[in-house]
PDB file of N, CA and C in Angstrom:
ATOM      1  N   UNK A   1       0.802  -1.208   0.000  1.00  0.00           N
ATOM      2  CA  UNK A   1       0.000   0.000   0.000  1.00  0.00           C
ATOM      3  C   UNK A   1       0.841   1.267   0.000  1.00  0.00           C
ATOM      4  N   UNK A   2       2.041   1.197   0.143  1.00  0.00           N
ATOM      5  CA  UNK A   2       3.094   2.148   0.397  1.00  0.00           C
ATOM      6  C   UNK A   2       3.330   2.494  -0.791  1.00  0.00           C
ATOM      7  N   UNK A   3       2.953   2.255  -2.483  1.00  0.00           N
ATOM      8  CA  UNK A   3       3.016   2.570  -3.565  1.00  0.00           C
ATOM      9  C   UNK A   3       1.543   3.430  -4.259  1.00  0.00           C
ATOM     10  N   UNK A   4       0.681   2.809  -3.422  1.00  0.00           N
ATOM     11  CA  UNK A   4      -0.590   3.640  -3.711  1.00  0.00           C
ATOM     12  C   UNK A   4      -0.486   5.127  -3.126  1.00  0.00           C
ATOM     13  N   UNK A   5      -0.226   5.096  -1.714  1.00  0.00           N
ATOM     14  CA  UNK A   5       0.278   6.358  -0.919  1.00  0.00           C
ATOM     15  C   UNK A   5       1.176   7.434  -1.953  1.00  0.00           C
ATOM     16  N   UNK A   6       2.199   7.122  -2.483  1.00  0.00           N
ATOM     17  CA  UNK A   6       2.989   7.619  -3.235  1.00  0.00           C
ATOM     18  C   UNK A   6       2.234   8.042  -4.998  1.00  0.00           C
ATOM     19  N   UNK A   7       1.543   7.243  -5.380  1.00  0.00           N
ATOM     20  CA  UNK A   7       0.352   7.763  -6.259  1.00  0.00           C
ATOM     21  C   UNK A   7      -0.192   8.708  -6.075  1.00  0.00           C
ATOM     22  N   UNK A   8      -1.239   8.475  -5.092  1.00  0.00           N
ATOM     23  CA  UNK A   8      -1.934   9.612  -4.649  1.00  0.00           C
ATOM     24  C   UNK A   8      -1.608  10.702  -4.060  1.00  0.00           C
ATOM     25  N   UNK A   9       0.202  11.007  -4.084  1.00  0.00           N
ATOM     26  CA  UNK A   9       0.155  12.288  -3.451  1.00  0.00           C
ATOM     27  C   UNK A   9       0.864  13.028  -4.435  1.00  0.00           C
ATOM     28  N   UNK A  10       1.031  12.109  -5.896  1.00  0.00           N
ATOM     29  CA  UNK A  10       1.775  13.148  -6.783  1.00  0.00           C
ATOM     30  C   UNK A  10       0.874  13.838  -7.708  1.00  0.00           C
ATOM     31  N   UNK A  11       0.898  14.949  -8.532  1.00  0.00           N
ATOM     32  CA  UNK A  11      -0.170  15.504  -8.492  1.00  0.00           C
ATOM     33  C   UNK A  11      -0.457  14.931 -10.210  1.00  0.00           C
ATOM     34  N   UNK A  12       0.237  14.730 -10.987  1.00  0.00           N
ATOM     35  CA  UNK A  12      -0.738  14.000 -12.139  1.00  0.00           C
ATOM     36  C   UNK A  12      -0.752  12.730 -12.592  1.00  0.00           C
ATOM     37  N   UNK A  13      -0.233  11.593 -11.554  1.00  0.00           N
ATOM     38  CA  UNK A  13      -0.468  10.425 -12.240  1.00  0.00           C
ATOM     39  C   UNK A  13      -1.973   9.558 -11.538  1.00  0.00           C
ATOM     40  N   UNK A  14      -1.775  10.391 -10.234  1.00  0.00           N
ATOM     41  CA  UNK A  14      -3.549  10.186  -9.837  1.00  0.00           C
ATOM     42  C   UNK A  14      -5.065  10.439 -10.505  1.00  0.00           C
ATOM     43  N   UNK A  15      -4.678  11.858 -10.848  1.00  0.00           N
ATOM     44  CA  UNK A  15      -5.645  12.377 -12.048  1.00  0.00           C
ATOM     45  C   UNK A  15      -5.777  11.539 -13.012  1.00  0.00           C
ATOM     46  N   UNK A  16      -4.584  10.835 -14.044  1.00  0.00           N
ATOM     47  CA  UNK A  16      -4.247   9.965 -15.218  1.00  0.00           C
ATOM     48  C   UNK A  16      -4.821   8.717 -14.727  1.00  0.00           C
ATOM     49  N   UNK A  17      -4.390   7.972 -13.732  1.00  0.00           N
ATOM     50  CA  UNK A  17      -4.813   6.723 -13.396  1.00  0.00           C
ATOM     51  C   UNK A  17      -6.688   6.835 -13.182  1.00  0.00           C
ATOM     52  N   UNK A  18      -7.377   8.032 -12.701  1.00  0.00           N
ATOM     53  CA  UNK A  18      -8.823   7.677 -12.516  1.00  0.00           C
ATOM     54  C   UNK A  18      -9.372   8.000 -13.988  1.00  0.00           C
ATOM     55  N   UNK A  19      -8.520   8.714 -14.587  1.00  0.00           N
ATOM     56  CA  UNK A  19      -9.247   9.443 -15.947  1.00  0.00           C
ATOM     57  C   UNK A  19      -9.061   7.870 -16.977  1.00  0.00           C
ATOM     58  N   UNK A  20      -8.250   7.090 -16.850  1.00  0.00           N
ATOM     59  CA  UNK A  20      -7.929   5.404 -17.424  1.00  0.00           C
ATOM     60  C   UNK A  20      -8.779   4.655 -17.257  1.00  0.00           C
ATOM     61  N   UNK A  21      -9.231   4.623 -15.728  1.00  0.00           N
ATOM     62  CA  UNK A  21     -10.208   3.311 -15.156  1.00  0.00           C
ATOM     63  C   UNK A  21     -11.453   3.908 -15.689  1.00  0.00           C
ATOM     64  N   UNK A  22     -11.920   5.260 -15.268  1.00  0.00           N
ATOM     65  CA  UNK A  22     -13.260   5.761 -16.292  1.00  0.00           C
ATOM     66  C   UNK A  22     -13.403   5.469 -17.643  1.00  0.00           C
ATOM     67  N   UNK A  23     -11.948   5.754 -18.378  1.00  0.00           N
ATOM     68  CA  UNK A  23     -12.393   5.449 -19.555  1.00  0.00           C
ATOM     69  C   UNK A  23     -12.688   4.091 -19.770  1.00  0.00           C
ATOM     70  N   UNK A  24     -11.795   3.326 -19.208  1.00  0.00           N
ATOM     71  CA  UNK A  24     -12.089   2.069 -19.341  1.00  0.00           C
ATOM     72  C   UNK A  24     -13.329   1.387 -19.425  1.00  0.00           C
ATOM     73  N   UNK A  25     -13.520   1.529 -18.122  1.00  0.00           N
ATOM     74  CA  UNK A  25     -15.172   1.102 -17.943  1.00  0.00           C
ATOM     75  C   UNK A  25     -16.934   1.758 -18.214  1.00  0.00           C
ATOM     76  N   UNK A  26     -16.390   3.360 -18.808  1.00  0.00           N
ATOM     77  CA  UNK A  26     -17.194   3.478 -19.608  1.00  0.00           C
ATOM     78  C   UNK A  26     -17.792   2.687 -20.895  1.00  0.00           C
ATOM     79  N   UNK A  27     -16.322   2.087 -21.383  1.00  0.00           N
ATOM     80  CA  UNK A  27     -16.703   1.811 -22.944  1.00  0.00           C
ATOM     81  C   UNK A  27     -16.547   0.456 -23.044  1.00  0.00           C
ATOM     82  N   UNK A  28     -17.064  -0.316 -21.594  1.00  0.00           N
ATOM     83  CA  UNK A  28     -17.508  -1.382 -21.850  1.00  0.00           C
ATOM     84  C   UNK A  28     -18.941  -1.267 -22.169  1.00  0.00           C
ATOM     85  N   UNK A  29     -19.484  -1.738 -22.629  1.00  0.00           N
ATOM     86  CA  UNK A  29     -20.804  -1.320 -23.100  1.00  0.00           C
ATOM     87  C   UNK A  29     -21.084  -3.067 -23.624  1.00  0.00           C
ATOM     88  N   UNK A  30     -21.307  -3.112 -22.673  1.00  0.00           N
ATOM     89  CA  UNK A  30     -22.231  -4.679 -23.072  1.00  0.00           C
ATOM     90  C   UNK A  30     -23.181  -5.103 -24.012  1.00  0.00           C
ATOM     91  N   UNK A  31     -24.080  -4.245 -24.241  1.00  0.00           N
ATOM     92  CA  UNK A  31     -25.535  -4.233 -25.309  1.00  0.00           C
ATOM     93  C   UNK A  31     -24.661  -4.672 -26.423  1.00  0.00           C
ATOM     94  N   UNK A  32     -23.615  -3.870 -26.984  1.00  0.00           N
ATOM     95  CA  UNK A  32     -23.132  -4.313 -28.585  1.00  0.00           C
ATOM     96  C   UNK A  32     -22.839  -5.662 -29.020  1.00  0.00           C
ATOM     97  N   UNK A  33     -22.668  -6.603 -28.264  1.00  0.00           N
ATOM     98  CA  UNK A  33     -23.026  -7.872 -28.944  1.00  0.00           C
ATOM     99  C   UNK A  33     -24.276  -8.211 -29.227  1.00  0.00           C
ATOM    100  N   UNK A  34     -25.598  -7.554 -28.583  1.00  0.00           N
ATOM    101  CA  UNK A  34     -26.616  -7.901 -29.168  1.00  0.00           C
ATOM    102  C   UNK A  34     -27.595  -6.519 -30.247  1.00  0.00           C
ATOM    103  N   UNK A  35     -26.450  -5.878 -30.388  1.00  0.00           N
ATOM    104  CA  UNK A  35     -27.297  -5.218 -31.118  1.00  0.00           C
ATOM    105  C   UNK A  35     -27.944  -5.657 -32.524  1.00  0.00           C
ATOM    106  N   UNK A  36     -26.656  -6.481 -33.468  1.00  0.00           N
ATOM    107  CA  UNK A  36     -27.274  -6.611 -34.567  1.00  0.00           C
ATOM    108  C   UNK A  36     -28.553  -7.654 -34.287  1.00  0.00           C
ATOM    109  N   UNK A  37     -28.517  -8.413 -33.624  1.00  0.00           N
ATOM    110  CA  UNK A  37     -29.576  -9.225 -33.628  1.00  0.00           C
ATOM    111  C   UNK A  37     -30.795  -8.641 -33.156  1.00  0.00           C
ATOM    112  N   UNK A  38     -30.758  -7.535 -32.496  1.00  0.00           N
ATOM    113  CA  UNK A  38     -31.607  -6.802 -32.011  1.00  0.00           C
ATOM    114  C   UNK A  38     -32.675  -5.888 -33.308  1.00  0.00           C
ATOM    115  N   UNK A  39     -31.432  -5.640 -34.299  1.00  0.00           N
ATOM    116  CA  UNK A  39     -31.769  -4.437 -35.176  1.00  0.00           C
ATOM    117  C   UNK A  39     -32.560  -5.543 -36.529  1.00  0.00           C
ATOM    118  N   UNK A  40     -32.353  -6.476 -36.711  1.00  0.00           N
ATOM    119  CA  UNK A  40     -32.527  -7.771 -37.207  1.00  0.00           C
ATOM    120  C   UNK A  40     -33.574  -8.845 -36.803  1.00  0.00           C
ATOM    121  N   UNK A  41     -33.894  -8.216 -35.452  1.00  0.00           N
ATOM    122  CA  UNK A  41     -35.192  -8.721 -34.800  1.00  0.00           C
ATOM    123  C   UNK A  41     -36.668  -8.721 -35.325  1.00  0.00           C
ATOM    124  N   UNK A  42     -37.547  -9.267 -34.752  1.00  0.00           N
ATOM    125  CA  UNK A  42     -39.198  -8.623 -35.043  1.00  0.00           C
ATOM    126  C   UNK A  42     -39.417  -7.556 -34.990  1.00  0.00           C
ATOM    127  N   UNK A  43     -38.512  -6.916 -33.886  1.00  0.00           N
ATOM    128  CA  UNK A  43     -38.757  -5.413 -33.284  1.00  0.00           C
ATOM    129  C   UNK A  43     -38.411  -4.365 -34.799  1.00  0.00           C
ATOM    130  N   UNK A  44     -37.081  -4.408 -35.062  1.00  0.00           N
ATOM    131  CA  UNK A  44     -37.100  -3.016 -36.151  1.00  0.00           C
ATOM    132  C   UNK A  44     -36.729  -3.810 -37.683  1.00  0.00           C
ATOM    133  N   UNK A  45     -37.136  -5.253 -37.887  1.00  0.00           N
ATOM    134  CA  UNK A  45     -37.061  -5.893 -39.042  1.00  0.00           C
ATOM    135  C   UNK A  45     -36.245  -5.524 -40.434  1.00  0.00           C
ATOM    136  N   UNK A  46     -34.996  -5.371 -40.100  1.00  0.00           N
ATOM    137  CA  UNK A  46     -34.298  -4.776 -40.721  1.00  0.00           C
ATOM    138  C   UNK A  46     -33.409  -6.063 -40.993  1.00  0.00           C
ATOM    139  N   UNK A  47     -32.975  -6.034 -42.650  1.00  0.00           N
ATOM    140  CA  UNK A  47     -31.843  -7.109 -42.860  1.00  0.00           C
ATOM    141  C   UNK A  47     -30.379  -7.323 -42.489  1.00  0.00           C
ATOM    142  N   UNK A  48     -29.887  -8.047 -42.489  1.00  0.00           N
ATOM    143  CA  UNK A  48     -28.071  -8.122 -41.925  1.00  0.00           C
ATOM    144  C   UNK A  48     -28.111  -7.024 -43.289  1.00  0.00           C
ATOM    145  N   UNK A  49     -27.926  -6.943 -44.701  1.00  0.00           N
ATOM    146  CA  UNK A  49     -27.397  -6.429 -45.602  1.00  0.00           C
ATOM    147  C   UNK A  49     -27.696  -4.560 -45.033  1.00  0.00           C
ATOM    148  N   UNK A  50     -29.196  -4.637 -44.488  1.00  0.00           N
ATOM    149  CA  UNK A  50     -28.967  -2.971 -44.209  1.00  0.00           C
ATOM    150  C   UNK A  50     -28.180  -2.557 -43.162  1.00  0.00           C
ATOM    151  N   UNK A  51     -28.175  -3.275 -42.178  1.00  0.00           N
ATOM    152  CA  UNK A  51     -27.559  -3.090 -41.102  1.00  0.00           C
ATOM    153  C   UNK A  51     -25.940  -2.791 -41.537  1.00  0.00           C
ATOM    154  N   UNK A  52     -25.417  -4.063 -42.004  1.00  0.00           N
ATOM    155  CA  UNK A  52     -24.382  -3.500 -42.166  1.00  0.00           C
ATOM    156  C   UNK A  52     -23.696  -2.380 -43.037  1.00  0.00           C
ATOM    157  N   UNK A  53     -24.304  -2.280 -44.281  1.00  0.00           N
ATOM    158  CA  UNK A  53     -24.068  -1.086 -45.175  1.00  0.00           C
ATOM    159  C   UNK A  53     -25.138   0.015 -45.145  1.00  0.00           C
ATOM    160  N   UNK A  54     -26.055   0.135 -44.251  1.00  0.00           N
ATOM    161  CA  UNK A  54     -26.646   1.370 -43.933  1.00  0.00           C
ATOM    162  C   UNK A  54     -26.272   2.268 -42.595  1.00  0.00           C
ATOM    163  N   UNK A  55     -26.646   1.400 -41.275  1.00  0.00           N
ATOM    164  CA  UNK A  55     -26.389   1.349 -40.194  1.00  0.00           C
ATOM    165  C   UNK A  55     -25.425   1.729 -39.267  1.00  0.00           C
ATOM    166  N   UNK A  56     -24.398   0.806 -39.860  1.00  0.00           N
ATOM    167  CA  UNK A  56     -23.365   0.451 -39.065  1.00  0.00           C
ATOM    168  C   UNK A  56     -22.273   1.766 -39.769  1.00  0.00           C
ATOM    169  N   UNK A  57     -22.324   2.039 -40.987  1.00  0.00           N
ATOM    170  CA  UNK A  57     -21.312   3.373 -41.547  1.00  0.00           C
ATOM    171  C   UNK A  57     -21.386   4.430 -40.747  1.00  0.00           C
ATOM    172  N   UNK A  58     -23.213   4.716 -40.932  1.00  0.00           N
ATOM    173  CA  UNK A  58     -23.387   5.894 -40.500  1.00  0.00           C
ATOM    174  C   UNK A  58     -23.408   6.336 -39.152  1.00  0.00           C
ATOM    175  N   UNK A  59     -23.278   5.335 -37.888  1.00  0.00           N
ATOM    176  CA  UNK A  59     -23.226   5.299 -36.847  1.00  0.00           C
ATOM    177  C   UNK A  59     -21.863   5.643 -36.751  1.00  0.00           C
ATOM    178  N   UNK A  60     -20.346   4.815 -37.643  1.00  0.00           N
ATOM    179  CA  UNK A  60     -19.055   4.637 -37.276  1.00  0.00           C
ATOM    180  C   UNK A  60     -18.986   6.714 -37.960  1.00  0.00           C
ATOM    181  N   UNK A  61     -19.582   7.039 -38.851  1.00  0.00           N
ATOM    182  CA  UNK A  61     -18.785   8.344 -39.299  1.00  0.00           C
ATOM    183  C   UNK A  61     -19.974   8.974 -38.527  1.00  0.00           C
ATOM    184  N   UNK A  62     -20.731   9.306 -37.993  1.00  0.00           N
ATOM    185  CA  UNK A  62     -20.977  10.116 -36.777  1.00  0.00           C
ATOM    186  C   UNK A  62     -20.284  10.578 -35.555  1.00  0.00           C
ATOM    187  N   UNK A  63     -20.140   8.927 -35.047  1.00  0.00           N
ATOM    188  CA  UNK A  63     -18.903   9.354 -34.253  1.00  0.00           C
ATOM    189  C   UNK A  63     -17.557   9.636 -34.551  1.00  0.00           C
ATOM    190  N   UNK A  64     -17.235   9.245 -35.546  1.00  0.00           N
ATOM    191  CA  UNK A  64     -15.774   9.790 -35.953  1.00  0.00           C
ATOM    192  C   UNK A  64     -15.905  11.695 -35.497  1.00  0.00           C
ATOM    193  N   UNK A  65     -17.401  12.244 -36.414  1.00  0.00           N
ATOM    194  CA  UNK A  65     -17.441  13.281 -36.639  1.00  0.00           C
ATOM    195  C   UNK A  65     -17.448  14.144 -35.110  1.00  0.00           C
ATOM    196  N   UNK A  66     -18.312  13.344 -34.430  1.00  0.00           N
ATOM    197  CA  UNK A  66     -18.130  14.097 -33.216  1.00  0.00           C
ATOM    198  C   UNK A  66     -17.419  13.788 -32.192  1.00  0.00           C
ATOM    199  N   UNK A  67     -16.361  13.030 -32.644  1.00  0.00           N
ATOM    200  CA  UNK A  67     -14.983  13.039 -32.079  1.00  0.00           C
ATOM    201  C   UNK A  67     -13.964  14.440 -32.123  1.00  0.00           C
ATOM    202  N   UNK A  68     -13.877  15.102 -32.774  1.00  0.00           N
ATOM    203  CA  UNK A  68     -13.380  16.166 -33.040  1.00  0.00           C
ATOM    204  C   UNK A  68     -13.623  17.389 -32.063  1.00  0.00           C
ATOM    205  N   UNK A  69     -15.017  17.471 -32.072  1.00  0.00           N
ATOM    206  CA  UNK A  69     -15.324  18.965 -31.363  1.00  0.00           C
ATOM    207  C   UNK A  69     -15.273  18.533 -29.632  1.00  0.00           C
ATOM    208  N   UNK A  70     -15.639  17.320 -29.379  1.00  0.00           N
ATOM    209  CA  UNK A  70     -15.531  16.619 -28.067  1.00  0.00           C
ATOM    210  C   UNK A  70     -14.062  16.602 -27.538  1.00  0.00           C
ATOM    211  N   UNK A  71     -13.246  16.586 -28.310  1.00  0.00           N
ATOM    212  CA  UNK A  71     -11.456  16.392 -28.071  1.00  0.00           C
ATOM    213  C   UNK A  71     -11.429  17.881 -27.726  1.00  0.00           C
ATOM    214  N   UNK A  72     -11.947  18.832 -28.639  1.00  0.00           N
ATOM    215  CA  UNK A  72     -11.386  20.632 -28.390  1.00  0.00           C
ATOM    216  C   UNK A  72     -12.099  20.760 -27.217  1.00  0.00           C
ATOM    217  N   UNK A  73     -13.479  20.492 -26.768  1.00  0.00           N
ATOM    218  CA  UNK A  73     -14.402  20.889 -25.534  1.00  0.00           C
ATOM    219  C   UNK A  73     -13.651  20.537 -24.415  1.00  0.00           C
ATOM    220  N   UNK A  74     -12.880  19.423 -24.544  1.00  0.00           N
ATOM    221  CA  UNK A  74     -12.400  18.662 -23.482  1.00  0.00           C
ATOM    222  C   UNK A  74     -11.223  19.127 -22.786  1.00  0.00           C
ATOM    223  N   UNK A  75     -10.024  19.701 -24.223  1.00  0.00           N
ATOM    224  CA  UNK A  75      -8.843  20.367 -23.986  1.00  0.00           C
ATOM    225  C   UNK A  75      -9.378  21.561 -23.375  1.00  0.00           C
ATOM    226  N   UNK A  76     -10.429  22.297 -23.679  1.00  0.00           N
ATOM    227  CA  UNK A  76     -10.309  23.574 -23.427  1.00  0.00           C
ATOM    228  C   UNK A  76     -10.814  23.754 -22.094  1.00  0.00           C
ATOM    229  N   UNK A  77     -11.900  22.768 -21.287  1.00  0.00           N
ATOM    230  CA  UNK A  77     -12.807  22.912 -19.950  1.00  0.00           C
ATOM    231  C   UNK A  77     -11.957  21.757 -19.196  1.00  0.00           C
ATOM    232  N   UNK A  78     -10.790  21.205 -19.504  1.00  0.00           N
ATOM    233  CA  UNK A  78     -10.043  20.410 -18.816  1.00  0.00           C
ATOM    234  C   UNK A  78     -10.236  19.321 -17.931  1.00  0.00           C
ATOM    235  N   UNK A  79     -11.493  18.534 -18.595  1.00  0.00           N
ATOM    236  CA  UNK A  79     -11.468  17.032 -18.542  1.00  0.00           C
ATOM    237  C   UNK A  79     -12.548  17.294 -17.586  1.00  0.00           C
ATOM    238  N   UNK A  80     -12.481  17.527 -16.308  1.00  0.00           N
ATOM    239  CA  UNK A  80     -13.354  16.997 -15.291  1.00  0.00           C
ATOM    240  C   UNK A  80     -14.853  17.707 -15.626  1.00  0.00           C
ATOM    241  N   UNK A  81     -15.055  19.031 -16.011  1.00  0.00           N
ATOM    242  CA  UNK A  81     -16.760  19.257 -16.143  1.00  0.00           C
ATOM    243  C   UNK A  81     -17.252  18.410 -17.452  1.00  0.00           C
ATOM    244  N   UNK A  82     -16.510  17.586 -18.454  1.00  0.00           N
ATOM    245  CA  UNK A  82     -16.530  16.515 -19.418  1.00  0.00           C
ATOM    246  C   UNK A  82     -17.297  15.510 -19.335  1.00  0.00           C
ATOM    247  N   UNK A  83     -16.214  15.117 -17.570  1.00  0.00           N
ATOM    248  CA  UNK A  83     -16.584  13.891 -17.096  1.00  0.00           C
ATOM    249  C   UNK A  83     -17.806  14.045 -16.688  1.00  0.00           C
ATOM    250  N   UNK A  84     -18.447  15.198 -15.814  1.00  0.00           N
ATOM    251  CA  UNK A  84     -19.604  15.068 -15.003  1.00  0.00           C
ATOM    252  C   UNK A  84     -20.357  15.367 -16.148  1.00  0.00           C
ATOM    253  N   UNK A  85     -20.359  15.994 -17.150  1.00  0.00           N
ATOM    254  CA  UNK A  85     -21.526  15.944 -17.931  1.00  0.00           C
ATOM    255  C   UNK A  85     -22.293  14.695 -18.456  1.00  0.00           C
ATOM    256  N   UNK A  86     -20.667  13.391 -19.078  1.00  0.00           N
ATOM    257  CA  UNK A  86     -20.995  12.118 -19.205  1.00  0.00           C
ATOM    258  C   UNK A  86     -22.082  11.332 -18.315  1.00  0.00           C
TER     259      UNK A  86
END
């Protein structure tokens, strides 16, 4: 425990280490193995063929897209009002 002590009293690898485990376990996100079967279901009767070439693009370049302005918001309000908004 004499290495945790020494963590927590330096001033940015504590910050780094909780800002890691958040990310981490934010973006486990369990649902995504069942999504296609979900989207493919009775419920929104949609084919594997749309899903994957309709769906699944426009979901991946959305977020690409709002990857960008989320990175500048983040640099500029310095991570933690980020986090609590998440």
């Amino acid at each position: 425990m004499a290495c945790w002590k020494e963590v927590s009293s330096s001033s940015w690898i504590y910050p780094t280490l909780v800002l890691c485990v958040y990310g981490f376990f934010s973006m486990m996100r369990p649902s995504e193995p069942f999504l296609t079967p979900y989207l493919t279901g009775p419920d929104k009767n949609l084919t594997i063929d749309e899903v994957t070439n309709q769906v699944f693009p426009v979901w991946t370049y959305s977020y690409l897209v709002l990857l960008f302005p989320v990175f500048l918001i983040t640099d500029y309000m310095r991570y933690k009002p980020i986090i609590i908004l998440q």
